[in-house]
C-alpha atoms as a PDB file:
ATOM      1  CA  UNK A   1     -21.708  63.864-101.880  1.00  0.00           C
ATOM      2  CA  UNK A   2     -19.867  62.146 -98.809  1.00  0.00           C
ATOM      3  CA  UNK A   3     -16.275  62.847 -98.671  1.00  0.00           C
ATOM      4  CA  UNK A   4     -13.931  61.802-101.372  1.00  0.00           C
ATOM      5  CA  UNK A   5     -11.589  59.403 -99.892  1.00  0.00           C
ATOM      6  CA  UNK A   6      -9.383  57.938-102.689  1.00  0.00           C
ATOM      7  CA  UNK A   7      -8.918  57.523-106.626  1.00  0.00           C
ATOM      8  CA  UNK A   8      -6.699  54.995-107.978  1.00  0.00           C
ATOM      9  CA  UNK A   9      -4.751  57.109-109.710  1.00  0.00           C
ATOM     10  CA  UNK A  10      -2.008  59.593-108.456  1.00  0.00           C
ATOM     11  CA  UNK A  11       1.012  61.452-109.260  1.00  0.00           C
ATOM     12  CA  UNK A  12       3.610  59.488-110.463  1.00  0.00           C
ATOM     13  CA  UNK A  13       6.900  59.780-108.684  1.00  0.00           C
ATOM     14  CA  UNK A  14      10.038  60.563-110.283  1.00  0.00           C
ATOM     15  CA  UNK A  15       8.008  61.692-113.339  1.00  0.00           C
ATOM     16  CA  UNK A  16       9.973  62.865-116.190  1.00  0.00           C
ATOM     17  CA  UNK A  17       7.698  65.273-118.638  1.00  0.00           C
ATOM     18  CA  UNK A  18      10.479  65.146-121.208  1.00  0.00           C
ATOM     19  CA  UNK A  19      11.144  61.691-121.010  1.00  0.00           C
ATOM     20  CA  UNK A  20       8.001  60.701-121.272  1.00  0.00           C
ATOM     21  CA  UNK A  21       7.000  62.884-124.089  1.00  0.00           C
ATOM     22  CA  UNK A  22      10.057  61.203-126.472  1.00  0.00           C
ATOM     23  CA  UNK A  23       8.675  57.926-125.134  1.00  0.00           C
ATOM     24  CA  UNK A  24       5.800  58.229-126.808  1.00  0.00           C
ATOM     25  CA  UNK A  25       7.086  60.047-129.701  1.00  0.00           C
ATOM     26  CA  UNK A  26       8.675  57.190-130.628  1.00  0.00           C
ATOM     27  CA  UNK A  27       5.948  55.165-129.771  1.00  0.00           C
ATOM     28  CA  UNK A  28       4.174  56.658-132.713  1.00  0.00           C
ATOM     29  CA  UNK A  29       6.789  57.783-135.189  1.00  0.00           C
ATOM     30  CA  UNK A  30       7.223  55.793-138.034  1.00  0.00           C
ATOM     31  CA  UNK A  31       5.446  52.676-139.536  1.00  0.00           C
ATOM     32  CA  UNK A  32       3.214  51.382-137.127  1.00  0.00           C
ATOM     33  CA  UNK A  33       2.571  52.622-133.371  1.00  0.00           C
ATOM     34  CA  UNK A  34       3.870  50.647-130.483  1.00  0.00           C
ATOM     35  CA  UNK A  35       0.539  51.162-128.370  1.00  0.00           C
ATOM     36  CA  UNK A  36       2.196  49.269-125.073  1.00  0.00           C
ATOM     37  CA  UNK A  37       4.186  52.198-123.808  1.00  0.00           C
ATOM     38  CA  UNK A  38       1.356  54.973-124.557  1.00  0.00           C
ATOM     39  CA  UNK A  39      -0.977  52.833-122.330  1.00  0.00           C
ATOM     40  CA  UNK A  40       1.202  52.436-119.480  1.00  0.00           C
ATOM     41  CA  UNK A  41       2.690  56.113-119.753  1.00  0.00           C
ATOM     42  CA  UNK A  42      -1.204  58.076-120.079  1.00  0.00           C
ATOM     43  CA  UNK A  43      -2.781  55.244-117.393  1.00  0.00           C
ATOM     44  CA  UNK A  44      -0.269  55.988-114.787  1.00  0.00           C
ATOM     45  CA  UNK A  45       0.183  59.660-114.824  1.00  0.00           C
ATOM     46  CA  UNK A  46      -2.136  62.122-113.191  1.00  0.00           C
ATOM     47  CA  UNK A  47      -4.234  64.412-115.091  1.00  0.00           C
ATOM     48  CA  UNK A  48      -2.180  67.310-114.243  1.00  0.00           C
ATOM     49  CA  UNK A  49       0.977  65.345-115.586  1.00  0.00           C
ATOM     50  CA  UNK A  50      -0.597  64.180-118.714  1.00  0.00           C
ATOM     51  CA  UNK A  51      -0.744  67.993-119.343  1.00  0.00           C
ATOM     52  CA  UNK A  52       2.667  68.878-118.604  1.00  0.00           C
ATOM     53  CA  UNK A  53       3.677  65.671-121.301  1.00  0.00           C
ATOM     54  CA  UNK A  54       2.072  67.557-123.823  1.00  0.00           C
ATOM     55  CA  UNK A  55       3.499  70.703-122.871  1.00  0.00           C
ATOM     56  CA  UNK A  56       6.582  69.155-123.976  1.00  0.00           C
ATOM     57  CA  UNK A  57       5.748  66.987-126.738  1.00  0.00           C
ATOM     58  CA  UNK A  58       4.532  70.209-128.405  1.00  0.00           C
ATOM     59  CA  UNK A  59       7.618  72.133-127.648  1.00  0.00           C
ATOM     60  CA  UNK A  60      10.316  69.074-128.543  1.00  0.00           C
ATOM     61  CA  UNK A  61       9.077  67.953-131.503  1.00  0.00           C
ATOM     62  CA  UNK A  62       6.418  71.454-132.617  1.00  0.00           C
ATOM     63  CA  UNK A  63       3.396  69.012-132.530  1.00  0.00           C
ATOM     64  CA  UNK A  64       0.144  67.989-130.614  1.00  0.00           C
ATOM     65  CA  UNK A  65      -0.233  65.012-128.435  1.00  0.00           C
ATOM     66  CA  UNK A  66      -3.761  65.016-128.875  1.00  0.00           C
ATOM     67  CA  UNK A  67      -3.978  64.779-132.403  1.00  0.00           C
ATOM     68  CA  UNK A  68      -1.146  62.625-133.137  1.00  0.00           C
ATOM     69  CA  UNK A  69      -3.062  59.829-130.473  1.00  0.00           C
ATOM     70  CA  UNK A  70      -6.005  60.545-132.981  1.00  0.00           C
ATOM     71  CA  UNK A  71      -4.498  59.745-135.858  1.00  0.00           C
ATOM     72  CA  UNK A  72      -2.302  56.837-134.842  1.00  0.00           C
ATOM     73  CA  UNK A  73      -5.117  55.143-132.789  1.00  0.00           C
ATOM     74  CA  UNK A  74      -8.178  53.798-133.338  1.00  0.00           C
ATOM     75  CA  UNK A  75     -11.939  53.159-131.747  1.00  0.00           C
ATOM     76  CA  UNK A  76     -12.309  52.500-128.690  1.00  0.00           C
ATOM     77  CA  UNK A  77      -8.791  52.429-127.366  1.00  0.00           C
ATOM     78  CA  UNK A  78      -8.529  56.131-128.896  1.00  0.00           C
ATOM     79  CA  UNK A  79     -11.350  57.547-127.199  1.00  0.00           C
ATOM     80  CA  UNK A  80      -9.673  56.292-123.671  1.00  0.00           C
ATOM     81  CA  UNK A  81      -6.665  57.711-124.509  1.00  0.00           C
ATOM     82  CA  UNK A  82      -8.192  61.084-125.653  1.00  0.00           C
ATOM     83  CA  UNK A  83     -10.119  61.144-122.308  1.00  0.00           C
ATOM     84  CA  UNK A  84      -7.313  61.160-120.568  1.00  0.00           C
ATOM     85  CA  UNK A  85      -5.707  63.803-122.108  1.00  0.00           C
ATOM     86  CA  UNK A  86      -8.336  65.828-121.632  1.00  0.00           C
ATOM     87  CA  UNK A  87      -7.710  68.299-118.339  1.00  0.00           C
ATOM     88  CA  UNK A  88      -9.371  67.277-115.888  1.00  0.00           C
ATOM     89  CA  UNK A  89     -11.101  70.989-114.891  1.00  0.00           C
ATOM     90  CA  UNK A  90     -12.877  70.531-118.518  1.00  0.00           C
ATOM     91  CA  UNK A  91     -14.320  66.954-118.188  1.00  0.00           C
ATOM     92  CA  UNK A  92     -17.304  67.197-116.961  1.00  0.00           C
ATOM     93  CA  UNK A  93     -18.383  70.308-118.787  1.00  0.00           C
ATOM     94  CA  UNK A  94     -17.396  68.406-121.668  1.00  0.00           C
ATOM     95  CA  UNK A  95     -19.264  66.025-121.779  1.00  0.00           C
ATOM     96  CA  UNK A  96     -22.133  67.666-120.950  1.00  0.00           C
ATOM     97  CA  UNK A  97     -21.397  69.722-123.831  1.00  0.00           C
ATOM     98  CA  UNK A  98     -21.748  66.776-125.998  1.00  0.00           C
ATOM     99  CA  UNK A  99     -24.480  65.037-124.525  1.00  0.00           C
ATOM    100  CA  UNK A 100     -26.360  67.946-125.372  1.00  0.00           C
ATOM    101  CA  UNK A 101     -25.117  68.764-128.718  1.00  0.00           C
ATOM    102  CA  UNK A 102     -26.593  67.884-132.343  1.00  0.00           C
ATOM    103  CA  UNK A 103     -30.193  65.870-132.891  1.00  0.00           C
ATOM    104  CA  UNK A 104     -30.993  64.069-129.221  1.00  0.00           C
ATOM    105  CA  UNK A 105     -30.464  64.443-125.972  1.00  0.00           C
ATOM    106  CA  UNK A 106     -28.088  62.011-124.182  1.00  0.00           C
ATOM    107  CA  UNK A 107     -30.284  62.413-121.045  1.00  0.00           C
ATOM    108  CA  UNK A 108     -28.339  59.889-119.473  1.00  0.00           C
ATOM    109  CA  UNK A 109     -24.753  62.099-119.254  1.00  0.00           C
ATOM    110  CA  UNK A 110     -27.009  65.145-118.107  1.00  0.00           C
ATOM    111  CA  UNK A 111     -28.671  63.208-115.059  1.00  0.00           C
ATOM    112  CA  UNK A 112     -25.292  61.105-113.827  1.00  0.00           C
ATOM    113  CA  UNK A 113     -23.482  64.324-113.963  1.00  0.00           C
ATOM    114  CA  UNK A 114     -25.782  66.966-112.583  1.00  0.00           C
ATOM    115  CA  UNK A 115     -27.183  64.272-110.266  1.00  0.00           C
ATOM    116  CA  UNK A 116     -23.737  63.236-108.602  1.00  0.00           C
ATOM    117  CA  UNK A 117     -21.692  66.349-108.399  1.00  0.00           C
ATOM    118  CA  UNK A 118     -21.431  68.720-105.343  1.00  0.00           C
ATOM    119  CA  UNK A 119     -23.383  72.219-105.400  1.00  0.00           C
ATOM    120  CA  UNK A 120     -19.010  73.195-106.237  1.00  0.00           C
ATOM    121  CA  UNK A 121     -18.340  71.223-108.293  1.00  0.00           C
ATOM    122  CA  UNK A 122     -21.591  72.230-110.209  1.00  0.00           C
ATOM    123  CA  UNK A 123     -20.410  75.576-109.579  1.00  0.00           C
ATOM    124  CA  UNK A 124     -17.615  74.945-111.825  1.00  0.00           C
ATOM    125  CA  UNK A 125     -18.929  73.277-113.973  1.00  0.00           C
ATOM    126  CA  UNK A 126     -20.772  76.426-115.238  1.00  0.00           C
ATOM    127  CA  UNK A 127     -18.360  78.539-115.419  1.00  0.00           C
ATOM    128  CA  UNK A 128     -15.685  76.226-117.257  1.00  0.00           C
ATOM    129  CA  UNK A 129     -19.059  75.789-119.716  1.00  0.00           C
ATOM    130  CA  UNK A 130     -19.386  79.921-120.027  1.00  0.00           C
ATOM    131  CA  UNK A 131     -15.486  79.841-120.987  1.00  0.00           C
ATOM    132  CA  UNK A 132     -15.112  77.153-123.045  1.00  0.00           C
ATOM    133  CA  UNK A 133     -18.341  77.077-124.833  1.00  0.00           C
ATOM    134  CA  UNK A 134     -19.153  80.516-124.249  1.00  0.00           C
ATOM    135  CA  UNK A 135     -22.525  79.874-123.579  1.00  0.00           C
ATOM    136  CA  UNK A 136     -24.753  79.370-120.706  1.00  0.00           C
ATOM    137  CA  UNK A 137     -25.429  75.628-119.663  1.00  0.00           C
ATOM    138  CA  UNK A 138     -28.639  76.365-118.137  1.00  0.00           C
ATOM    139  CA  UNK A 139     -29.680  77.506-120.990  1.00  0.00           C
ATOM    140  CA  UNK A 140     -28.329  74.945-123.233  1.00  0.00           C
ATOM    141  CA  UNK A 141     -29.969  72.322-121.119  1.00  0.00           C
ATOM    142  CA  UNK A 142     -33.306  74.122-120.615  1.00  0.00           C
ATOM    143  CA  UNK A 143     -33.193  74.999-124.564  1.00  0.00           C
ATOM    144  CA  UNK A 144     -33.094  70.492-124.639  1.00  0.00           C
ATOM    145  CA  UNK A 145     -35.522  68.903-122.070  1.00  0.00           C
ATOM    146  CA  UNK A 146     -38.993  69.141-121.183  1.00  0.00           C
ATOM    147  CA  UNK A 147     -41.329  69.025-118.466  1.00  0.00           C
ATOM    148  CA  UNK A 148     -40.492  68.264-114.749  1.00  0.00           C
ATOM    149  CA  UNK A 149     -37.526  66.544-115.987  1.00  0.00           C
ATOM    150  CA  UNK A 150     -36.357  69.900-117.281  1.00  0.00           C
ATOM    151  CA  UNK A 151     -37.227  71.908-114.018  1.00  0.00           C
ATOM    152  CA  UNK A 152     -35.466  69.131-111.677  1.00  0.00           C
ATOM    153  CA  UNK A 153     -32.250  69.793-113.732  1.00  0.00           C
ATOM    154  CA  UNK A 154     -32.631  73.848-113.487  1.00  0.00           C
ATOM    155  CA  UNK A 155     -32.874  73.279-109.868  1.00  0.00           C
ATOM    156  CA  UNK A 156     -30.034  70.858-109.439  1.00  0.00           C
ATOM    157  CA  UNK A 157     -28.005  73.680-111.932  1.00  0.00           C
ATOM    158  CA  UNK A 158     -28.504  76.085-109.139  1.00  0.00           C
ATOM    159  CA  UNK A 159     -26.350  74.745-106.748  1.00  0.00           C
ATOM    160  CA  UNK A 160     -27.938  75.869-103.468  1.00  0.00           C
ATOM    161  CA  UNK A 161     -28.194  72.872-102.054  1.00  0.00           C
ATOM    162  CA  UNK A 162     -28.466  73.110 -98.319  1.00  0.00           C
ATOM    163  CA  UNK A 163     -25.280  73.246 -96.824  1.00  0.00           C
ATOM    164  CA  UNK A 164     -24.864  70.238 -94.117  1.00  0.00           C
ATOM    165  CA  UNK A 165     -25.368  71.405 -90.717  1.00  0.00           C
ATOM    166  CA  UNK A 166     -27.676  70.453 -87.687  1.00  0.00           C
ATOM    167  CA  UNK A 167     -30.111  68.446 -88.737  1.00  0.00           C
ATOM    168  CA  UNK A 168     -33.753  69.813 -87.802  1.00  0.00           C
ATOM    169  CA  UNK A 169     -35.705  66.693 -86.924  1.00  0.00           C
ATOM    170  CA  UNK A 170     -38.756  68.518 -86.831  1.00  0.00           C
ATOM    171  CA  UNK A 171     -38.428  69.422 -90.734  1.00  0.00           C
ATOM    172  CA  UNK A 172     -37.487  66.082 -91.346  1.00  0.00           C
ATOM    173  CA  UNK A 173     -40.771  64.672 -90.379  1.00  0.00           C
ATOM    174  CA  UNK A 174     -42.367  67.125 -92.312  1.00  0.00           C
ATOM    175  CA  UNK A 175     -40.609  66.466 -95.597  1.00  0.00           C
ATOM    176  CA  UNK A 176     -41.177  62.702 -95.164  1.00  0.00           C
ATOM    177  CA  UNK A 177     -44.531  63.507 -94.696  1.00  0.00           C
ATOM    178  CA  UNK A 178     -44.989  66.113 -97.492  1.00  0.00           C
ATOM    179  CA  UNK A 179     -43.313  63.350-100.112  1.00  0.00           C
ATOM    180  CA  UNK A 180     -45.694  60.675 -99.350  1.00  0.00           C
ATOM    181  CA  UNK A 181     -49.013  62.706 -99.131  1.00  0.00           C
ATOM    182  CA  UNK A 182     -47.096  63.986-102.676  1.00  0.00           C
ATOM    183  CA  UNK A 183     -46.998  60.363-103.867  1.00  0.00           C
ATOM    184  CA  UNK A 184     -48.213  57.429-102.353  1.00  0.00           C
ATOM    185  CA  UNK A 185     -51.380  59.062-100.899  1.00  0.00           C
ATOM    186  CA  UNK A 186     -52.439  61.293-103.841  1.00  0.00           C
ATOM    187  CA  UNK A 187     -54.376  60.115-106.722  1.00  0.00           C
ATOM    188  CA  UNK A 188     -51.393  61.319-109.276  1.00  0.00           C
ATOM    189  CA  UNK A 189     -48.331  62.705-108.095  1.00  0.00           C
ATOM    190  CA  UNK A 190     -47.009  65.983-106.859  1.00  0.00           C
ATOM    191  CA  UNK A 191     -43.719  65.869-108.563  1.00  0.00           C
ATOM    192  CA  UNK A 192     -42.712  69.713-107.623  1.00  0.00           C
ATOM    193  CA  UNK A 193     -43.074  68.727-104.501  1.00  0.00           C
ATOM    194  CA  UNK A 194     -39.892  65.629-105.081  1.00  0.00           C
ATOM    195  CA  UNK A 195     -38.258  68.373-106.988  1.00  0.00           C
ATOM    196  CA  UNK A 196     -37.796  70.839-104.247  1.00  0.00           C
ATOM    197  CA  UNK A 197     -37.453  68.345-101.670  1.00  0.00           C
ATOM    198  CA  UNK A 198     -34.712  66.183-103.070  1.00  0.00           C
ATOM    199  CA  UNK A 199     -33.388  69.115-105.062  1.00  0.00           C
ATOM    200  CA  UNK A 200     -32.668  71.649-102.196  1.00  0.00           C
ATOM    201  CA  UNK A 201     -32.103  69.770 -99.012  1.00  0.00           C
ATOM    202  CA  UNK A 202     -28.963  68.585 -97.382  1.00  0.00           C
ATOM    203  CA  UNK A 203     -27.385  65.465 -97.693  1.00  0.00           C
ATOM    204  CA  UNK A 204     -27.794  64.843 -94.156  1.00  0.00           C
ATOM    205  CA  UNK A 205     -30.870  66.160 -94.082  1.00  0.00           C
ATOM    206  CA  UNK A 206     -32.186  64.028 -96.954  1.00  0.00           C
ATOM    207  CA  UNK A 207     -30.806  60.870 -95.410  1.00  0.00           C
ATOM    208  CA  UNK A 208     -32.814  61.383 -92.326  1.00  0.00           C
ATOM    209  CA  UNK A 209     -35.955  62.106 -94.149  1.00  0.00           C
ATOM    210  CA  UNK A 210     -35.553  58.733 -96.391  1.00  0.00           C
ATOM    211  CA  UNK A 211     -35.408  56.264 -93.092  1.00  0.00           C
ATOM    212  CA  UNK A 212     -38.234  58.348 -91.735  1.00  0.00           C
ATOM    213  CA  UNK A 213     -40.120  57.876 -94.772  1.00  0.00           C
ATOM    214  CA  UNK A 214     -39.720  53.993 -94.376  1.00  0.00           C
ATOM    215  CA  UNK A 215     -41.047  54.616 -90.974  1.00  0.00           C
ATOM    216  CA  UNK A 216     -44.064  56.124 -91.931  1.00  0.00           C
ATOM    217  CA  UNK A 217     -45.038  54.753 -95.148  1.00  0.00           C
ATOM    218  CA  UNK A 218     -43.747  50.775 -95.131  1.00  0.00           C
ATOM    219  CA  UNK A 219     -41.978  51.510 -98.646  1.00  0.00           C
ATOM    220  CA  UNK A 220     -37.889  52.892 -99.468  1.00  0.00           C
ATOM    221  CA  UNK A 221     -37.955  56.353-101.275  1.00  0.00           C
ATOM    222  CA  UNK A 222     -36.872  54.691-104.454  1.00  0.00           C
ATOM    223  CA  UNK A 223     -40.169  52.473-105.027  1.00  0.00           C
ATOM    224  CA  UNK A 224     -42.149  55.131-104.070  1.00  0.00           C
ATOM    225  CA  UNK A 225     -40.377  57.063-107.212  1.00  0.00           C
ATOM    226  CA  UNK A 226     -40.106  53.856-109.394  1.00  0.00           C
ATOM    227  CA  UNK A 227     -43.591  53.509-108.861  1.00  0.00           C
ATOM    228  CA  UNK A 228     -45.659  57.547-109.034  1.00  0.00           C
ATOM    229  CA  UNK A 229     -42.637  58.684-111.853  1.00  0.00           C
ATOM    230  CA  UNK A 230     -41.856  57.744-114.965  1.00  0.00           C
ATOM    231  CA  UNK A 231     -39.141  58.305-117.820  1.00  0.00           C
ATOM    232  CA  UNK A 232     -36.263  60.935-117.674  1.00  0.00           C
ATOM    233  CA  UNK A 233     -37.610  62.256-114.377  1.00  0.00           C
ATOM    234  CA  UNK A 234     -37.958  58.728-113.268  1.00  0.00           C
ATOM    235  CA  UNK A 235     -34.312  58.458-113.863  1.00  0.00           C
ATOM    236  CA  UNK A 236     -32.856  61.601-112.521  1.00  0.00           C
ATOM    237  CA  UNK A 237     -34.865  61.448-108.815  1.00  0.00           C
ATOM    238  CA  UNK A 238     -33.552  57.680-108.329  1.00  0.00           C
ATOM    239  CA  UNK A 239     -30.345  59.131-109.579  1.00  0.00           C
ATOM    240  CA  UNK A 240     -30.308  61.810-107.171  1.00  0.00           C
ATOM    241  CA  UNK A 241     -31.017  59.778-104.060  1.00  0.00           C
ATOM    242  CA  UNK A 242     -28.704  57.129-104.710  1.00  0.00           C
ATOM    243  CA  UNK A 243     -25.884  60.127-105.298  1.00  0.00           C
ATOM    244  CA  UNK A 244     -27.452  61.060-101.437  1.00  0.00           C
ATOM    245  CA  UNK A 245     -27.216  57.840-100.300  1.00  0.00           C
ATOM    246  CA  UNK A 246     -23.713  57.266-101.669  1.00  0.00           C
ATOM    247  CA  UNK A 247     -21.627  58.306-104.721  1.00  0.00           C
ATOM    248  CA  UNK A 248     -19.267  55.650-105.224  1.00  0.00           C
ATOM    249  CA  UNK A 249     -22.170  53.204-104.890  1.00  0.00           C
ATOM    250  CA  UNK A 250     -24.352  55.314-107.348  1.00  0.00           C
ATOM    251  CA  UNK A 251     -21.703  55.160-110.597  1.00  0.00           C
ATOM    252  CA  UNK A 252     -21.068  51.699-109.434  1.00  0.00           C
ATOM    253  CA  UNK A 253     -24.412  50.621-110.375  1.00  0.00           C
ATOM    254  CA  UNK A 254     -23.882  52.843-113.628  1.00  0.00           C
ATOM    255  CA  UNK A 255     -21.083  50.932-114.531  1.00  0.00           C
ATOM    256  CA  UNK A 256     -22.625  47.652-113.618  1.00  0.00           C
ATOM    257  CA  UNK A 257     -25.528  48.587-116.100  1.00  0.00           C
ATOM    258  CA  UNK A 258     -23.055  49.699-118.661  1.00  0.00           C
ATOM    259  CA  UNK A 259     -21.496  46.271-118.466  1.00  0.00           C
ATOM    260  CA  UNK A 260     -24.690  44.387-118.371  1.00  0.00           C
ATOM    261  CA  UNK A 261     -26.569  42.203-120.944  1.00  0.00           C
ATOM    262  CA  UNK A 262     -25.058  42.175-124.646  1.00  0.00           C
ATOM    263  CA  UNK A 263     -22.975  44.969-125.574  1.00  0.00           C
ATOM    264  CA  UNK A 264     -21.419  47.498-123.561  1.00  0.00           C
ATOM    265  CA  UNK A 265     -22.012  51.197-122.741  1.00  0.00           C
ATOM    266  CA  UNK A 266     -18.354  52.284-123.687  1.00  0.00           C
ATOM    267  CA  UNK A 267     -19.114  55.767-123.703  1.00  0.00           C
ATOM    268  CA  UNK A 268     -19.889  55.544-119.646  1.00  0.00           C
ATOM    269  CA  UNK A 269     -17.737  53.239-119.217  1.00  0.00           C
ATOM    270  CA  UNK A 270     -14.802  55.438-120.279  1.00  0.00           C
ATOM    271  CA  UNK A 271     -16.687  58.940-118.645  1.00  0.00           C
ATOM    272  CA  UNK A 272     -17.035  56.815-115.429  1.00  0.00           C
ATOM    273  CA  UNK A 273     -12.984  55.500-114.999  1.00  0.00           C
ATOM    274  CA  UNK A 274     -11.440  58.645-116.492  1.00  0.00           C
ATOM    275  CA  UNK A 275     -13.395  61.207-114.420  1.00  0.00           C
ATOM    276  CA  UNK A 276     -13.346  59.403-111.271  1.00  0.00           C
ATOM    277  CA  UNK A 277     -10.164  57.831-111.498  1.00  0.00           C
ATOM    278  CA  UNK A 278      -8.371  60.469-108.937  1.00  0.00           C
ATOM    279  CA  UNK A 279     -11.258  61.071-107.077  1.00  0.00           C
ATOM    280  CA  UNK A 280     -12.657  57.971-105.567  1.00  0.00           C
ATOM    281  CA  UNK A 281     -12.779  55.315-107.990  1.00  0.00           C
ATOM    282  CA  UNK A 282     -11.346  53.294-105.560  1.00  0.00           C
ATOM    283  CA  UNK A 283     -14.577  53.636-103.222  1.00  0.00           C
ATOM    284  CA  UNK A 284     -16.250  52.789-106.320  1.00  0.00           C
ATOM    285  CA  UNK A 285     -14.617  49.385-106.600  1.00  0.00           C
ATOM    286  CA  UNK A 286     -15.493  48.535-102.844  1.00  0.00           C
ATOM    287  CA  UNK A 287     -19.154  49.546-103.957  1.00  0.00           C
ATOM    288  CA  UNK A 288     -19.102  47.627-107.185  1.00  0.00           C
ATOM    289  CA  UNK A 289     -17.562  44.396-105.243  1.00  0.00           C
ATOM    290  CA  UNK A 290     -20.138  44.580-102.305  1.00  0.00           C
ATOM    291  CA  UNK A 291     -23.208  45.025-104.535  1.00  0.00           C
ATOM    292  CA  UNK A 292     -22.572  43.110-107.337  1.00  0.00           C
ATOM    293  CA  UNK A 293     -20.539  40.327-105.831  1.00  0.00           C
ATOM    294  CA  UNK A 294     -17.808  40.415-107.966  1.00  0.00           C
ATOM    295  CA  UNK A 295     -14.984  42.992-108.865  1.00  0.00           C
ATOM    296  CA  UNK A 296     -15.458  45.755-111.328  1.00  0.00           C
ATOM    297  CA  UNK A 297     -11.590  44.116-112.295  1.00  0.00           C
ATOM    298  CA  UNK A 298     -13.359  41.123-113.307  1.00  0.00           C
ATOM    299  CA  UNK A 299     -16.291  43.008-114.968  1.00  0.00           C
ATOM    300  CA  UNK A 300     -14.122  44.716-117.194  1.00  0.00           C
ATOM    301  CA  UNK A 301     -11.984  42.132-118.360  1.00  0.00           C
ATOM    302  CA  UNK A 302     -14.541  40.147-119.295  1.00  0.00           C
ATOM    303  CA  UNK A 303     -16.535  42.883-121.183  1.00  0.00           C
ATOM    304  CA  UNK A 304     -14.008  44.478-122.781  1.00  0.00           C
ATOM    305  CA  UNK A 305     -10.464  43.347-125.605  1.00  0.00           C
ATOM    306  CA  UNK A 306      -7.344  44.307-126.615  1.00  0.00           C
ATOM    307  CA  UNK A 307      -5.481  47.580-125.768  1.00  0.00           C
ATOM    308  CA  UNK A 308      -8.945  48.773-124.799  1.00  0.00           C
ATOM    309  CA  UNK A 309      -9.111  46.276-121.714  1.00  0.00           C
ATOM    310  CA  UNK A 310      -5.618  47.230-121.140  1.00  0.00           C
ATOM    311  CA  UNK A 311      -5.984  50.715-120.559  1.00  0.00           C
ATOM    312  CA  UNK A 312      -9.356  50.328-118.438  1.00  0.00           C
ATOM    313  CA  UNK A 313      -7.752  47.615-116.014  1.00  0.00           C
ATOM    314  CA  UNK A 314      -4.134  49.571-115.317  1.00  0.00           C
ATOM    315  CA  UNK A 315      -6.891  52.542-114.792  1.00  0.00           C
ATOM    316  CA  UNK A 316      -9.196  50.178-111.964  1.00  0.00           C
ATOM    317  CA  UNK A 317      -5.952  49.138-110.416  1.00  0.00           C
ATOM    318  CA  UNK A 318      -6.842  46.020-108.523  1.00  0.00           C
ATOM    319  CA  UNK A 319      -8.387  42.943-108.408  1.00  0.00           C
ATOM    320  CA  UNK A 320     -10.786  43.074-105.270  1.00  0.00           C
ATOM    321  CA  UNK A 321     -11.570  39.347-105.794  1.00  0.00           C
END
């Protein structure tokens, strides 16, 4: 919720819509598809150019970009390219769309997105959801979750965060002091009061109250959550302060997670690169590299194969080691 600085991804100069559209044209026409120049074309073009490609694919040749990369591509490689494709406005919504959609929750989209997007960009997110979908997320995502885990998300969906202004140490104080007579010092746990606290306050604000809270109680926010929550509310508080305490380093640890043990998490790992590749990916890389002692680069070339890898390294852009 800091400042954006930088993605790694950015409008490419000298950028030829029609060129590139009969580039990949032939790329796919015929026998066979030539997937080296699609990768290199999609991966370094901005959202907002990938469009304008398929402006002119469809009006060259009378047919859709989109489908054409479904049918000549396959798994995973497929779904990156797809991603890509899709305008960036619509992203988020739509994959909260599909998180939500069919039997099961995918609790994890609902809390990384609704935990780690700006009261505006939440703002938009709702009404790209009321156009596209033409339905009502809140309602959506109250008509799929439960409990306090459900009520921390309707809260979040509201998007009246605090704006950042003078911070009122008095209040501070009393927040830090609220949460841990909420928590540590109650037999059970108060979780409205975490709710309102962490789902209201600034960013600035909130920062304050969690080194005051290590002040007065001995412990970091986090274990005092790990410790008096449990299960999808578990998840979206800790998600929530980390998105206060940083963004990049937040989806860095999501990505490190994704990555971790056997198998791989493709589905983040593709929501994670695409969506933040021209926002601050590159932030994320620094934050991935600093915590995790080794570069996301590295992580995903030795998680990932094939075109796949391709597409997901020209999309990290550097090395960092």
């Amino acid at each position: 919720m800091a400042k954006y600085t930088k993605g790694t991804v950015k409008d490419f100069p000298g950028f030829d819509a029609r060129a590139d559209a009969e580039v990949l044209r032939k790329a796919m026409k015929g026998l066979g598809t030539d997937e080296d120049p699609i990768v290199k074309i999609l991966t370094n073009r901005s959202n907002k150019q990938r469009q304008e490609i398929a402006v002119e694919f469809k009006t060259l040749f009378g047919r859709d970009l989109v489908d054409d990369l479904k049918s000549e591509l396959t798994g995973k490689f497929e779904r990156l390219m797809v991603a890509l494709m899709r305008p960036a406005r619509l992203f988020d919504a739509h994959a909260l769309k599909h998180a939500i959609k069919g039997a099961g929750t995918d609790e994890k989209v609902l809390t990384e997105i609704l935990a780690s997007r700006t009261p505006a960009e939440i703002r938009n997110i709702k009404q790209v959801y009321q156009e596209e979908y033409e339905a009502d997320l809140e309602d959506h995502v109250t008509s799929d979750t439960s409990g306090f885990y459900q009520r921390m998300l309707v809260v979040l969906l509201q998007a009246n965060r605090d704006p950042d202004s003078q911070v009122n140490e008095a209040l501070v104080e009393k927040d830090a002091q609220e949460l841990f007579r909420a928590g540590e010092l109650k037999w059970g746990t108060d979780e409205e009061k975490f709710i309102t606290i962490l789902g209201t306050r600034s960013v600035t604000h909130l920062r304050k109250v969690f080194d005051k809270y290590m002040t007065i109680s001995g412990f970091q926010i986090e274990e005092t959550i790990d410790r008096e929550t449990s299960g999808p509310l578990e998840k979206l508080l800790l998600a929530v302060v980390k998105s206060v305490r940083s963004v990049p380093a937040y989806l860095a640890e999501s990505l490190f997670y994704a990555m971790k043990g056997a198998g791989t998490d493709d589905d983040t790992l593709i929501r994670i690169v695409v969506s933040r590749s021209e926002i601050d990916l590159l932030d994320i890389r620094q934050a991935f590299r600093r915590n995790f002692a080794k570069s996301l680069y590295h992580a995903i070339q030795k998680d990932t194969s094939g075109d796949y890898r391709n597409g997901l390294l020209l999309l990290c852009g550097g090395e960092d080691d």
